[in-house]
C-alpha atoms as a PDB file:
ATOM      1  CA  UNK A   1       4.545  -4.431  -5.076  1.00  0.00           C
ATOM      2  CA  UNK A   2       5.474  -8.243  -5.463  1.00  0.00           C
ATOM      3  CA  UNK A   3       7.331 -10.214  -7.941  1.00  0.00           C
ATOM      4  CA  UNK A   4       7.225 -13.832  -9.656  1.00  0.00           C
ATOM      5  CA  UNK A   5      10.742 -14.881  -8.404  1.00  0.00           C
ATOM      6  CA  UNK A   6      11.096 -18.649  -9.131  1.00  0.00           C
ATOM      7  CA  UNK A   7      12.782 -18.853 -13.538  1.00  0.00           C
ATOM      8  CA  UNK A   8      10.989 -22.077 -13.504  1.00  0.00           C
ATOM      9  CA  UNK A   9       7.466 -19.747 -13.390  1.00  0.00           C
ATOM     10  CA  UNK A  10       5.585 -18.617 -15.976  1.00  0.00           C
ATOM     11  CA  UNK A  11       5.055 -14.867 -16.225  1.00  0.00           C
ATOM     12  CA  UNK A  12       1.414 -14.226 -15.598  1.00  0.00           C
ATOM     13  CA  UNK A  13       0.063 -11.007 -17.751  1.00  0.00           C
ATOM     14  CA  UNK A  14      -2.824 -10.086 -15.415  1.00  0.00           C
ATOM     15  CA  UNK A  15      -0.361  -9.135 -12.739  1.00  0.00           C
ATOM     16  CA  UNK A  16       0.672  -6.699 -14.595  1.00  0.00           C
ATOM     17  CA  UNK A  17      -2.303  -4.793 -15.230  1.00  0.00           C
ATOM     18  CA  UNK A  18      -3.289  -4.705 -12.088  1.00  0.00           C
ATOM     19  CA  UNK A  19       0.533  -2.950 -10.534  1.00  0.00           C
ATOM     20  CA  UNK A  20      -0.035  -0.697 -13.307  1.00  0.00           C
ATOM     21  CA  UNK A  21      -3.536   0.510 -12.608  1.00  0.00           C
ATOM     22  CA  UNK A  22      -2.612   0.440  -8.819  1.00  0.00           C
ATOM     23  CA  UNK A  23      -0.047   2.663  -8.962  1.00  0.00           C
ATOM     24  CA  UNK A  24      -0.851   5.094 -11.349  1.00  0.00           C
ATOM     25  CA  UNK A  25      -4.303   5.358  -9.663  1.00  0.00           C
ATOM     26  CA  UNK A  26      -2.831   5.743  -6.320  1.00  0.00           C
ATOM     27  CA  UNK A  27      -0.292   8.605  -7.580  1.00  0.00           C
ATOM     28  CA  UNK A  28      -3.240  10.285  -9.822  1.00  0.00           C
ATOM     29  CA  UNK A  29      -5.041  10.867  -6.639  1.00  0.00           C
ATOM     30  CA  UNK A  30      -2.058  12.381  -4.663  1.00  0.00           C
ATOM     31  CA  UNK A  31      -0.715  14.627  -7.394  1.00  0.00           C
ATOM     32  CA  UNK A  32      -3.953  16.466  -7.432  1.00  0.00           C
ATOM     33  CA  UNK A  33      -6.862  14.001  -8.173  1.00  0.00           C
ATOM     34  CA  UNK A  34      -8.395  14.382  -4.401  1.00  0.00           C
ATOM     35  CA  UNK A  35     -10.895  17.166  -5.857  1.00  0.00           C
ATOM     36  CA  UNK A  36     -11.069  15.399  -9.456  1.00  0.00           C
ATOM     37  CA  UNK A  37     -14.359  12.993 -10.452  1.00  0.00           C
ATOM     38  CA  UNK A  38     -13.314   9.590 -10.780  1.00  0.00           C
ATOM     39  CA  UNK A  39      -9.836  10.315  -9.698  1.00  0.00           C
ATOM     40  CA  UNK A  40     -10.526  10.899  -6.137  1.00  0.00           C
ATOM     41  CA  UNK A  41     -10.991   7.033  -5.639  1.00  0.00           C
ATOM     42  CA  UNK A  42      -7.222   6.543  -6.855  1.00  0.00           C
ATOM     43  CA  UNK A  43      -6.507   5.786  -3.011  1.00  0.00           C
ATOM     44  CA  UNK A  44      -8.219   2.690  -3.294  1.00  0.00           C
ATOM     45  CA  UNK A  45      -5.627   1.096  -5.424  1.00  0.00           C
ATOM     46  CA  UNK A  46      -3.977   0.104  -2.254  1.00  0.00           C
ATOM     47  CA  UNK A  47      -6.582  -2.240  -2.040  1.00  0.00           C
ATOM     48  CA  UNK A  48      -5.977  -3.720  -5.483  1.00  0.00           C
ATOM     49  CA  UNK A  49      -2.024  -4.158  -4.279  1.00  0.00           C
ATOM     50  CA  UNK A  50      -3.575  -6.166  -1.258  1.00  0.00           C
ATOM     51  CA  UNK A  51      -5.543  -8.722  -3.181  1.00  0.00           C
ATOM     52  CA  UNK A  52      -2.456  -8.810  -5.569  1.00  0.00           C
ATOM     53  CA  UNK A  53       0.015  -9.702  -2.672  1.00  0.00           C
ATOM     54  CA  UNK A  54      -2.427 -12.378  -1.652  1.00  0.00           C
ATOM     55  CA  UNK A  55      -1.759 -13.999  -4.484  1.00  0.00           C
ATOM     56  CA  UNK A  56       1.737 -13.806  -6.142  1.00  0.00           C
ATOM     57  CA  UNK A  57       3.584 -13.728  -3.058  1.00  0.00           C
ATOM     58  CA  UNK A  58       1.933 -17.100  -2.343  1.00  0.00           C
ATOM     59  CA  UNK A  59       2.397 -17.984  -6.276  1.00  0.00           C
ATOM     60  CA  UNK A  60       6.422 -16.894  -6.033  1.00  0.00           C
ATOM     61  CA  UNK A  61       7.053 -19.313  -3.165  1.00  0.00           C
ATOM     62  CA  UNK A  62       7.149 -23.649  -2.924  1.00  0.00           C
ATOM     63  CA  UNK A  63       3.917 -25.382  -2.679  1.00  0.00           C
ATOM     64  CA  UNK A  64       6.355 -27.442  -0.088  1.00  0.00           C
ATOM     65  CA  UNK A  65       7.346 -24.527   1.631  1.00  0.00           C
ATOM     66  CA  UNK A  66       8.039 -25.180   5.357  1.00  0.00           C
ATOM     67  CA  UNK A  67       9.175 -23.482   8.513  1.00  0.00           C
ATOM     68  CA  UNK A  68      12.770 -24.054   7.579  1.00  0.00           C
ATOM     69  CA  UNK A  69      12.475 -21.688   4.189  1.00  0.00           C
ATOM     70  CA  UNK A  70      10.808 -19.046   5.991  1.00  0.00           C
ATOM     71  CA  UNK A  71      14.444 -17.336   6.366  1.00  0.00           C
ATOM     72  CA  UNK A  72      15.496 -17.553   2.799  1.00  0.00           C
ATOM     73  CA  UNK A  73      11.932 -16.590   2.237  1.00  0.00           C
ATOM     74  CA  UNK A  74      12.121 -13.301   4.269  1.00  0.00           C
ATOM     75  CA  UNK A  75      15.551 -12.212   3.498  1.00  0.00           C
ATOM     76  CA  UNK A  76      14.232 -12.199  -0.155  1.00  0.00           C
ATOM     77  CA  UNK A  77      11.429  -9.620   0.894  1.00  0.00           C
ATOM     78  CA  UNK A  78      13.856  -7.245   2.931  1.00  0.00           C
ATOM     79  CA  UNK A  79      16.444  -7.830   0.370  1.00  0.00           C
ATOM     80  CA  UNK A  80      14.021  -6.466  -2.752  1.00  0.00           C
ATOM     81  CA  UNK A  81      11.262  -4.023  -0.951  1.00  0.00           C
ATOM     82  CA  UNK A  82      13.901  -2.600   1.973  1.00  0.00           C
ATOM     83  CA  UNK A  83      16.994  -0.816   0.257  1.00  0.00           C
ATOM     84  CA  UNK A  84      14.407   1.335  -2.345  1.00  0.00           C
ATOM     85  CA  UNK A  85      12.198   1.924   1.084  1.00  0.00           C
ATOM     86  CA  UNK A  86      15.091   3.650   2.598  1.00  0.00           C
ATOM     87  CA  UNK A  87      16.431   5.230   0.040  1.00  0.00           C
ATOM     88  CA  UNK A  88      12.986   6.688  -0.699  1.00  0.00           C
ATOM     89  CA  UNK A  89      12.902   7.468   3.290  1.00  0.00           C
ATOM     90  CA  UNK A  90      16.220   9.359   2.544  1.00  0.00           C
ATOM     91  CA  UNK A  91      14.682  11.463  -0.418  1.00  0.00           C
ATOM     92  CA  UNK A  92      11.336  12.784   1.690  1.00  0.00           C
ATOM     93  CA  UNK A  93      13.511  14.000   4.490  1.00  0.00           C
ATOM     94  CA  UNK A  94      15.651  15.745   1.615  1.00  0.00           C
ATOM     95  CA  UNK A  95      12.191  16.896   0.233  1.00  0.00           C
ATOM     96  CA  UNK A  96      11.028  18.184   3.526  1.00  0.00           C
ATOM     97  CA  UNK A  97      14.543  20.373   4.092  1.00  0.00           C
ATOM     98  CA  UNK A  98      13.941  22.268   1.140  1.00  0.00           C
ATOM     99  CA  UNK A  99      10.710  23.012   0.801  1.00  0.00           C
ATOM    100  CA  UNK A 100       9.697  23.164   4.851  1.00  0.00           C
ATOM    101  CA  UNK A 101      11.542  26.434   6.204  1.00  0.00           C
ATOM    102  CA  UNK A 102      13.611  25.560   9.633  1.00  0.00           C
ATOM    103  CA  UNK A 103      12.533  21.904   9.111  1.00  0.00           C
ATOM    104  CA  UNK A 104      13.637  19.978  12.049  1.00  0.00           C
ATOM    105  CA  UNK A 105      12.373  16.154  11.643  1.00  0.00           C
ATOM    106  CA  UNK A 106      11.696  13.962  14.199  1.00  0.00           C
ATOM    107  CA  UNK A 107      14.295  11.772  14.518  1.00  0.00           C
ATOM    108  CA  UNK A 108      12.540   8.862  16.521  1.00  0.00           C
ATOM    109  CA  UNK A 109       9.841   9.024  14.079  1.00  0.00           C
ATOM    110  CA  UNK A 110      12.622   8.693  11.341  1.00  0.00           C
ATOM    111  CA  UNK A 111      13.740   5.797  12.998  1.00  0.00           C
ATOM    112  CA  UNK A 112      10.502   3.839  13.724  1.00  0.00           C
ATOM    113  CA  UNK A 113      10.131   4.262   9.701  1.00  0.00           C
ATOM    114  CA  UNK A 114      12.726   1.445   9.267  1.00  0.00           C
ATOM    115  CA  UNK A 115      10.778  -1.213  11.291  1.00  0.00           C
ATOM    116  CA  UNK A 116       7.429   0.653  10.108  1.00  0.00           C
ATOM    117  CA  UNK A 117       6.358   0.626  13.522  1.00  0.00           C
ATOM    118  CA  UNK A 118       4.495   3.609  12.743  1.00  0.00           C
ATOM    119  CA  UNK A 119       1.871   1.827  12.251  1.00  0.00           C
ATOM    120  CA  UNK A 120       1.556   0.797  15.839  1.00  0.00           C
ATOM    121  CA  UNK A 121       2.722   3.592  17.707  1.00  0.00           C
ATOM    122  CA  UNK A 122       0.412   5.942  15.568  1.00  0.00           C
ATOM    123  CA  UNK A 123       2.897   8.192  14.208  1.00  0.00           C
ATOM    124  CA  UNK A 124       2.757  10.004  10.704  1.00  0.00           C
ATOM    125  CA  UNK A 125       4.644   9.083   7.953  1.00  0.00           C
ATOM    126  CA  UNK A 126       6.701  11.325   5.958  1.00  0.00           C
ATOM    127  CA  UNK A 127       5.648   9.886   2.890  1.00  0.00           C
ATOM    128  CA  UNK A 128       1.338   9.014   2.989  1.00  0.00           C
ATOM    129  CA  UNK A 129       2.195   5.565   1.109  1.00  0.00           C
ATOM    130  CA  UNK A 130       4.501   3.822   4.196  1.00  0.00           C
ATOM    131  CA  UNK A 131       1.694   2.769   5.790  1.00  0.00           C
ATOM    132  CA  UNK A 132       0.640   0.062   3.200  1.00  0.00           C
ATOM    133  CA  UNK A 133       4.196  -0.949   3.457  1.00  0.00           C
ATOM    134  CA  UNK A 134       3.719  -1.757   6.783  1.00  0.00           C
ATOM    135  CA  UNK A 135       0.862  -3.414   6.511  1.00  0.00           C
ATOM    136  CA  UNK A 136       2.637  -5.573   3.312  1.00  0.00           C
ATOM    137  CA  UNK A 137       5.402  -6.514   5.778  1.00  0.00           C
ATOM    138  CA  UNK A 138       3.251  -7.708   8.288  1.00  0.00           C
ATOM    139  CA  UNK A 139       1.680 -10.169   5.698  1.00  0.00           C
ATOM    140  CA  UNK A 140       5.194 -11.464   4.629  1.00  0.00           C
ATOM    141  CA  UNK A 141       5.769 -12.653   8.455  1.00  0.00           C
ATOM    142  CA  UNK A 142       2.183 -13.861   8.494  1.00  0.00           C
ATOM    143  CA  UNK A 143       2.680 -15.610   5.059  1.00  0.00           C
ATOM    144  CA  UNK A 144       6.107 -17.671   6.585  1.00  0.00           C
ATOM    145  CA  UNK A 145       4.453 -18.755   9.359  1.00  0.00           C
ATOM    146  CA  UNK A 146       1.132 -19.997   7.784  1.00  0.00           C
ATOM    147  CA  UNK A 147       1.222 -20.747   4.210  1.00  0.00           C
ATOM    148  CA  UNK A 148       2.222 -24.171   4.793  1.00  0.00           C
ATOM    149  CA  UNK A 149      -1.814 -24.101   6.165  1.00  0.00           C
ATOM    150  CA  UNK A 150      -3.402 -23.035   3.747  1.00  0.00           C
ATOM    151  CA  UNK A 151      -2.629 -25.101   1.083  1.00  0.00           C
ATOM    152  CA  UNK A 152      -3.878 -28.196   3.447  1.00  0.00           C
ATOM    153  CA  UNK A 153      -7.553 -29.267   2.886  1.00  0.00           C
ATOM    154  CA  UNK A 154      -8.912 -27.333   5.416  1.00  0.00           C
ATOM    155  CA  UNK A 155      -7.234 -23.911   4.443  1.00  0.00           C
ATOM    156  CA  UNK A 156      -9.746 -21.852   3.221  1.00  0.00           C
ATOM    157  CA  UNK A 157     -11.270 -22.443   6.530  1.00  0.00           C
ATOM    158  CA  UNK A 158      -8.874 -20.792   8.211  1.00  0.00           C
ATOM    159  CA  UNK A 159      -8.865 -18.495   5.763  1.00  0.00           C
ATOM    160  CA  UNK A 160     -12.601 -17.673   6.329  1.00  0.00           C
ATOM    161  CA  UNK A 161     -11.459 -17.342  10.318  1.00  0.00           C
ATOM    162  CA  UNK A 162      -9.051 -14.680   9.884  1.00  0.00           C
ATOM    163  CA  UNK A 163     -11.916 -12.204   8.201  1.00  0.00           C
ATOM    164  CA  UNK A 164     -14.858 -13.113  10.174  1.00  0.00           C
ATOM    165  CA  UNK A 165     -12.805 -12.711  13.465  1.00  0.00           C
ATOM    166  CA  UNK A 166     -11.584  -9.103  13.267  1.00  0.00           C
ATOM    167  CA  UNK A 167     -15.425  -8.454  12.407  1.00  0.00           C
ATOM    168  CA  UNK A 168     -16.644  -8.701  15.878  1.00  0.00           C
ATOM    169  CA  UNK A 169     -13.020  -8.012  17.420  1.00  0.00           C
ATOM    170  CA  UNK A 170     -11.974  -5.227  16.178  1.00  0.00           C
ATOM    171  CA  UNK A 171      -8.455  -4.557  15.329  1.00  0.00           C
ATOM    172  CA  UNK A 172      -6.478  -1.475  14.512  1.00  0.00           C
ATOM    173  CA  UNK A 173      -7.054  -0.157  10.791  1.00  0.00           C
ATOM    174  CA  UNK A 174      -3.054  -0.097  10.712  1.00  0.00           C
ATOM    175  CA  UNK A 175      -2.318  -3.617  10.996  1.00  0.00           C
ATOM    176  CA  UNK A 176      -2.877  -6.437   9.025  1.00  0.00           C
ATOM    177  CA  UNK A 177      -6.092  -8.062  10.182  1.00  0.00           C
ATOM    178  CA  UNK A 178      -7.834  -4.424   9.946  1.00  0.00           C
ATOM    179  CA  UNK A 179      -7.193  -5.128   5.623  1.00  0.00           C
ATOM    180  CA  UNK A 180      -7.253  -9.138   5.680  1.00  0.00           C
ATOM    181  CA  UNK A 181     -10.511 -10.100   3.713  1.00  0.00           C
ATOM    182  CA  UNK A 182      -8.594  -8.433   0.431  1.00  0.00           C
ATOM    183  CA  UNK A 183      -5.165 -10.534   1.314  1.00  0.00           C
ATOM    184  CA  UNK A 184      -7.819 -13.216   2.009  1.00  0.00           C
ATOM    185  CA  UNK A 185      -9.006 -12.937  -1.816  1.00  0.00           C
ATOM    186  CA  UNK A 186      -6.008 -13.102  -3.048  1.00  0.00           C
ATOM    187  CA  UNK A 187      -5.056 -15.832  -0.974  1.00  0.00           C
ATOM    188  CA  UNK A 188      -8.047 -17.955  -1.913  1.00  0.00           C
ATOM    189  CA  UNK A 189      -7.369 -17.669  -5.652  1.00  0.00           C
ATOM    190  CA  UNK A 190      -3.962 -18.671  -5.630  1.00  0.00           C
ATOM    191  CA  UNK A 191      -5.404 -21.983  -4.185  1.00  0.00           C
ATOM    192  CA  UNK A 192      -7.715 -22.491  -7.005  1.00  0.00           C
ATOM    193  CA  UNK A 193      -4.832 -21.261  -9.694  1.00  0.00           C
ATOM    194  CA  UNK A 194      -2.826 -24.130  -7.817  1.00  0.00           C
ATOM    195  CA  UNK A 195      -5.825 -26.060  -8.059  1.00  0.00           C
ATOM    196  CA  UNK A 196      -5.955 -26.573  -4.073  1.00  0.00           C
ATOM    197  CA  UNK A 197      -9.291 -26.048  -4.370  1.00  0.00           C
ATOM    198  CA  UNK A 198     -12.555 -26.593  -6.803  1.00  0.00           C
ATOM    199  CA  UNK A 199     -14.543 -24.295  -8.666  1.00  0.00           C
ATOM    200  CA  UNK A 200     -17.355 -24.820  -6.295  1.00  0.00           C
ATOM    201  CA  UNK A 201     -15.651 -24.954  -3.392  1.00  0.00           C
ATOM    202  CA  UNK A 202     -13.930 -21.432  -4.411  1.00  0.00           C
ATOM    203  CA  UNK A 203     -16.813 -19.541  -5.178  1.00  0.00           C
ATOM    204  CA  UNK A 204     -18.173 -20.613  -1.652  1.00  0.00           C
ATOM    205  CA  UNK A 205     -15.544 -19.532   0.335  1.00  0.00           C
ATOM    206  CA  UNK A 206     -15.277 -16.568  -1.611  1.00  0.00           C
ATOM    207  CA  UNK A 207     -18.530 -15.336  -1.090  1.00  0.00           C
ATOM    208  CA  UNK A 208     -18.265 -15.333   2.586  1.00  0.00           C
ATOM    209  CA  UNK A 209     -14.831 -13.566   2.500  1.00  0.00           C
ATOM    210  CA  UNK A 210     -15.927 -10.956  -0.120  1.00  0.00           C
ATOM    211  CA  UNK A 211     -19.207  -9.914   2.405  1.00  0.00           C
ATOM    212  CA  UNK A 212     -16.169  -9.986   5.176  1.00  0.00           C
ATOM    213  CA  UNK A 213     -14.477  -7.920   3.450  1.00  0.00           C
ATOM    214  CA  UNK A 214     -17.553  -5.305   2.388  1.00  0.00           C
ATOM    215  CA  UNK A 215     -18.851  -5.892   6.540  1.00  0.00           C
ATOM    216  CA  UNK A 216     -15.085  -4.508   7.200  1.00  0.00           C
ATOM    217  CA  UNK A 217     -14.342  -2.337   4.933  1.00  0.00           C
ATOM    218  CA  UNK A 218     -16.770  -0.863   2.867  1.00  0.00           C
ATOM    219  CA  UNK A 219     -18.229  -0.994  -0.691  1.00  0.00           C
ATOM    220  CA  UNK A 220     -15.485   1.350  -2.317  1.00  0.00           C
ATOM    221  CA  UNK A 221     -12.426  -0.790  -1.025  1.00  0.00           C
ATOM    222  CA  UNK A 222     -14.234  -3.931  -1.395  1.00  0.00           C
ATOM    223  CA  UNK A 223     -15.142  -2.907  -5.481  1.00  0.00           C
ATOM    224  CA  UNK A 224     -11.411  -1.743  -5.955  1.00  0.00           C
ATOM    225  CA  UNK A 225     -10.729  -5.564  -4.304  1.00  0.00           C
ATOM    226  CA  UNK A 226     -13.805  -7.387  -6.769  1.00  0.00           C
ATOM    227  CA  UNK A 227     -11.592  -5.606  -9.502  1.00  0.00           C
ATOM    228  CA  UNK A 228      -8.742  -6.344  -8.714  1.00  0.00           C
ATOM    229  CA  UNK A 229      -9.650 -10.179  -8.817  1.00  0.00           C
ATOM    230  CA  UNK A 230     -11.644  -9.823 -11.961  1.00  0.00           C
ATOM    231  CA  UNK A 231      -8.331  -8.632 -13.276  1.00  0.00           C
ATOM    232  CA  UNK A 232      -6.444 -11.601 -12.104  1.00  0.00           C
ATOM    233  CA  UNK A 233      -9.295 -14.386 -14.057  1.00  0.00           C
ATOM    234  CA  UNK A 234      -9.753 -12.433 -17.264  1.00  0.00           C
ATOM    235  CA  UNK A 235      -7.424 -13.369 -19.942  1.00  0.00           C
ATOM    236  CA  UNK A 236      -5.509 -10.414 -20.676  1.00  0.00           C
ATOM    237  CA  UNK A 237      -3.134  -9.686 -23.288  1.00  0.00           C
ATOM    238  CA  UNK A 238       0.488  -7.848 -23.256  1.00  0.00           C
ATOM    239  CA  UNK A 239       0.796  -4.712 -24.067  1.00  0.00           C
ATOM    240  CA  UNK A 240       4.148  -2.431 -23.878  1.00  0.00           C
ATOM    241  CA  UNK A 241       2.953   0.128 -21.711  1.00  0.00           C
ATOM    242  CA  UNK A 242       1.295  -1.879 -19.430  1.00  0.00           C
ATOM    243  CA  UNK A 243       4.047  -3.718 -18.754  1.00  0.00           C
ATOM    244  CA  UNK A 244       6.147  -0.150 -18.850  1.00  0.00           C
ATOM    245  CA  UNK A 245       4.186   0.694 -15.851  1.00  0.00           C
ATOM    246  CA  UNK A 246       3.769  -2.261 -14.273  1.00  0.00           C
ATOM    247  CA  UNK A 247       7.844  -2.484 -14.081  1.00  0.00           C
ATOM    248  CA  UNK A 248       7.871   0.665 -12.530  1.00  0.00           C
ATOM    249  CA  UNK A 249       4.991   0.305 -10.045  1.00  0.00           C
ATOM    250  CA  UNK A 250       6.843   0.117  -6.988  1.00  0.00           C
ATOM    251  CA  UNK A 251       9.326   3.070  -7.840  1.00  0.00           C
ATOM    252  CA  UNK A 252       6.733   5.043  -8.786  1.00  0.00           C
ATOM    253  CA  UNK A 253       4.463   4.358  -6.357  1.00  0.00           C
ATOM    254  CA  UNK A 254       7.263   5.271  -3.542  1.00  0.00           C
ATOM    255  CA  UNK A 255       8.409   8.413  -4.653  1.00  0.00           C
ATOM    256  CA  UNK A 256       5.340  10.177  -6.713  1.00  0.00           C
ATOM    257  CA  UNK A 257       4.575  12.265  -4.050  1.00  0.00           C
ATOM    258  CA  UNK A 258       8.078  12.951  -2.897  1.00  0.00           C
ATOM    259  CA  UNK A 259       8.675  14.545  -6.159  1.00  0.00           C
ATOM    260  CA  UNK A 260       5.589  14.630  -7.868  1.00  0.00           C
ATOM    261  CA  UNK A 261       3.555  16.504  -5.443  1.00  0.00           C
ATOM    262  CA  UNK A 262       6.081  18.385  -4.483  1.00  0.00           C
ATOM    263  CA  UNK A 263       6.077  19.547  -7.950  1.00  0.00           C
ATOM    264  CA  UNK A 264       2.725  20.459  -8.139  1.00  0.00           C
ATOM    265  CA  UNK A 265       2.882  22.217  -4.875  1.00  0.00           C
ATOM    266  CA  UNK A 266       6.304  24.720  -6.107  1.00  0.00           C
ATOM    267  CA  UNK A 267       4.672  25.023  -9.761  1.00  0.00           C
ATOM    268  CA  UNK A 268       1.288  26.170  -8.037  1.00  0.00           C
ATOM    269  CA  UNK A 269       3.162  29.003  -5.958  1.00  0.00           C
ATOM    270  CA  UNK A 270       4.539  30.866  -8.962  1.00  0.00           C
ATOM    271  CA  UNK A 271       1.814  29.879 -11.887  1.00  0.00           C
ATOM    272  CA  UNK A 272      -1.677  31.778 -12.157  1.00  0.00           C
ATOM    273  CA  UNK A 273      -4.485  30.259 -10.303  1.00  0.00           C
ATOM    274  CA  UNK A 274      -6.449  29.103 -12.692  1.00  0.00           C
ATOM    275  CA  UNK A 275      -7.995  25.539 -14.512  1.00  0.00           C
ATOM    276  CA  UNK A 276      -5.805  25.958 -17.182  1.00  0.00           C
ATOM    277  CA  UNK A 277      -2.465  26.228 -14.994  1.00  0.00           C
ATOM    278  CA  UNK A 278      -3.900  23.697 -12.485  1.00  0.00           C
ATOM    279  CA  UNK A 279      -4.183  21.694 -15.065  1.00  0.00           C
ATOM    280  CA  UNK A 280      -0.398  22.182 -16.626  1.00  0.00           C
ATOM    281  CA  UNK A 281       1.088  21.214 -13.035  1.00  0.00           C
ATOM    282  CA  UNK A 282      -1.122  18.382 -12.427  1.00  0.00           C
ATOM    283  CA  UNK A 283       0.383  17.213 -16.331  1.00  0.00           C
ATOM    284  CA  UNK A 284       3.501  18.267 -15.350  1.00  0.00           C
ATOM    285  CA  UNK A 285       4.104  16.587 -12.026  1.00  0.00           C
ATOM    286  CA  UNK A 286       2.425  13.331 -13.521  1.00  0.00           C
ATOM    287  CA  UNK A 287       4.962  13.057 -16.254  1.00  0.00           C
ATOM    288  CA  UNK A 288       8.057  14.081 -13.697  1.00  0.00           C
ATOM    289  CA  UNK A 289       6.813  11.238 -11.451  1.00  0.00           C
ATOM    290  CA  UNK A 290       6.653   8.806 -14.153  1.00  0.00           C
ATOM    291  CA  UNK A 291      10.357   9.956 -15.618  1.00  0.00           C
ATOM    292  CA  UNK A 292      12.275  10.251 -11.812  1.00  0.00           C
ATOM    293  CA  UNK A 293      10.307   6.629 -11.197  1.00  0.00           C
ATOM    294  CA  UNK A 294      12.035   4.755 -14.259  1.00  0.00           C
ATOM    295  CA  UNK A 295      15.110   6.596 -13.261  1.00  0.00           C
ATOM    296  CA  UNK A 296      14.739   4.976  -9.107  1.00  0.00           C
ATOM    297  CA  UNK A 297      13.679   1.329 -11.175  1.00  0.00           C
ATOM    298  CA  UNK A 298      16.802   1.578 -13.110  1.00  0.00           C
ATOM    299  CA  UNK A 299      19.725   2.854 -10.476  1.00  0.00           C
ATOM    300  CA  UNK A 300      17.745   1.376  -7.039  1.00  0.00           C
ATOM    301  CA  UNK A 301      14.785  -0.746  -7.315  1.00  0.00           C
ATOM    302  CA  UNK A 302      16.155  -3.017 -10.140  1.00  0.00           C
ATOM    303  CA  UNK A 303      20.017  -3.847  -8.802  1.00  0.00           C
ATOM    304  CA  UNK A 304      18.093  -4.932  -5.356  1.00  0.00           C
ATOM    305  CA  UNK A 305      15.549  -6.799  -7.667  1.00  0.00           C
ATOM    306  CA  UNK A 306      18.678  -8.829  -9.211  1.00  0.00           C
ATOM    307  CA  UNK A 307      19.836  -9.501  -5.712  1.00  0.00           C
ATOM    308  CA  UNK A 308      16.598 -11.120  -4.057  1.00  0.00           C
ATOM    309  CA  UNK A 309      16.866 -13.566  -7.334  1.00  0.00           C
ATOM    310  CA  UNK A 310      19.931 -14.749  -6.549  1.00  0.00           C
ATOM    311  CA  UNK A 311      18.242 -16.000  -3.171  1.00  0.00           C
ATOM    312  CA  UNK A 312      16.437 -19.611  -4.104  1.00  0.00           C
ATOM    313  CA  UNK A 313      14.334 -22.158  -2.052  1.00  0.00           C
ATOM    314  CA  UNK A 314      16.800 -25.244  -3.410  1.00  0.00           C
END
């Protein structure tokens, strides 16, 4: 859901595995893998993109960044996560007209989509991924006003603050501190990869944010975090379809259940009820996600990609 932005940067392989195990795990579980072993856990990729944001969005930008960047810095974000949002927003309301009979959306909630204030005013989503959106956007304003912190001595002190706080204050699961410890993770590695921090000093620090995170979350968000990380230290090799599907992570993972699910749902209406069918629609919405996602990556998501480039920090 991020990308290395700066030409000057090398490309870093492990990224890549982990958008591509994110996504497809995440769309696995909504295109039928809720009632599946092993695949009804695919929701916690979400928590794999968090740790992930922590660090390459801090990785993309200046170790100088200031205050005075933070425009350039969020005009790049709108400019290559926005346009293939709305667009996407555009194709579940298309979605819901033809296969909801007398649909008639909600227009306000349409419209708090585009500031994803639905996570605050606790309205549904027409498509179940938004909300993780929202809670990405929060942590792009959050990163422009205090990544110039973090990377001071006393960072990962304040890093530590921001998960042990919402621990015995308790914030909305829909905001930003209510997922923080895996941001936090994230956060804290990117500071050792910058060498900000020491070993020692690291594994410290991220002890006490990985029990924050398991106090706040849970065990099975705060494994799919552990991995996530583990992913991001082990030296990992390229492969062509890992990078095939971590280039199309974000497309897919915005419009898998528009079309995917949908799919499954249509397919399942007029096929036979049984494993052998179930299993032919789940196969067959799978590979229609994957085909109409390289499709959005090539005509939306990459163009607005190309654009956010052209937006530097010199």
């Amino acid at each position: 859901m991020a990308e290395l932005t700066a030409k000057d940067k090398p490309h870093i392989q492990q990224v890549d595995y982990i958008r591509a195990i994110a996504s497809l795990a995440v769309a696995l579980f909504h295109l039928g893998g809720k009632t599946l072993p092993v695949l009804n856990y695919g929701w916690l990729g979400v928590e794999m993109f968090f740790v992930l944001s922590g660090f390459i969005i801090c990785f993309a930008i200046p170790v100088d960044y200031t205050w005075k960047l933070a425009g350039r810095f969020i005009s790049k974000r709108i400019i290559r996560i926005e346009p293939p949002y709305i667009i996407s927003v555009a194709l579940a309301l298309i979605a819901h007209f033809l296969s909801v009979k007398n649909y008639q959306p909600d227009w306000t909630n349409v419209l708090l989509h585009f500031a994803y204030l639905n996570n605050f005013f606790g309205q549904n989503y027409l498509n179940p991924v938004y909300w993780t959106l929202g809670i990405e956007f929060q942590f792009y304003l959050f990163v422009a006003i205090f990544f110039p912190f973090f990377v001071k001595r006393w960072g990962p002190y304040l890093l530590m603050a921001f998960c042990i706080v919402p621990i015995f204050l308790p914030v909305p699961g829909t905001t930003l501190f209510g997922f923080f410890p895996p941001f936090a993770l994230g956060i804290l590695y990117y500071l050792y990869f910058r060498k900000k921090t020491g070993l020692t000093e690291t594994l410290i620090f991220g002890l006490v944010i990985a029990a924050c995170c398991v106090a706040q979350l849970g065990w099975p968000m705060s494994i799919a975090a552990f991995f996530a990380l583990l992913l991001l230290v082990l030296p990992l090799k390229s492969y062509p379809v890992v990078s095939f599907f971590s280039k199309i992570s974000f497309s897919l993972y915005l419009t898998h259940d528009i079309i995917g699910s949908n799919f499954v749902v249509y397919t399942g209406k007029l096929l036979p009820k049984t494993f052998f069918y179930k299993g032919l629609e789940f196969t067959g919405g799978i590979i229609i996600s994957i085909a109409f996602a390289y499709l959005f990556y090539l005509c939306v998501e990459a163009p607005f990609l190309k654009y956010s480039k052209r937006i530097t920090y010199s």
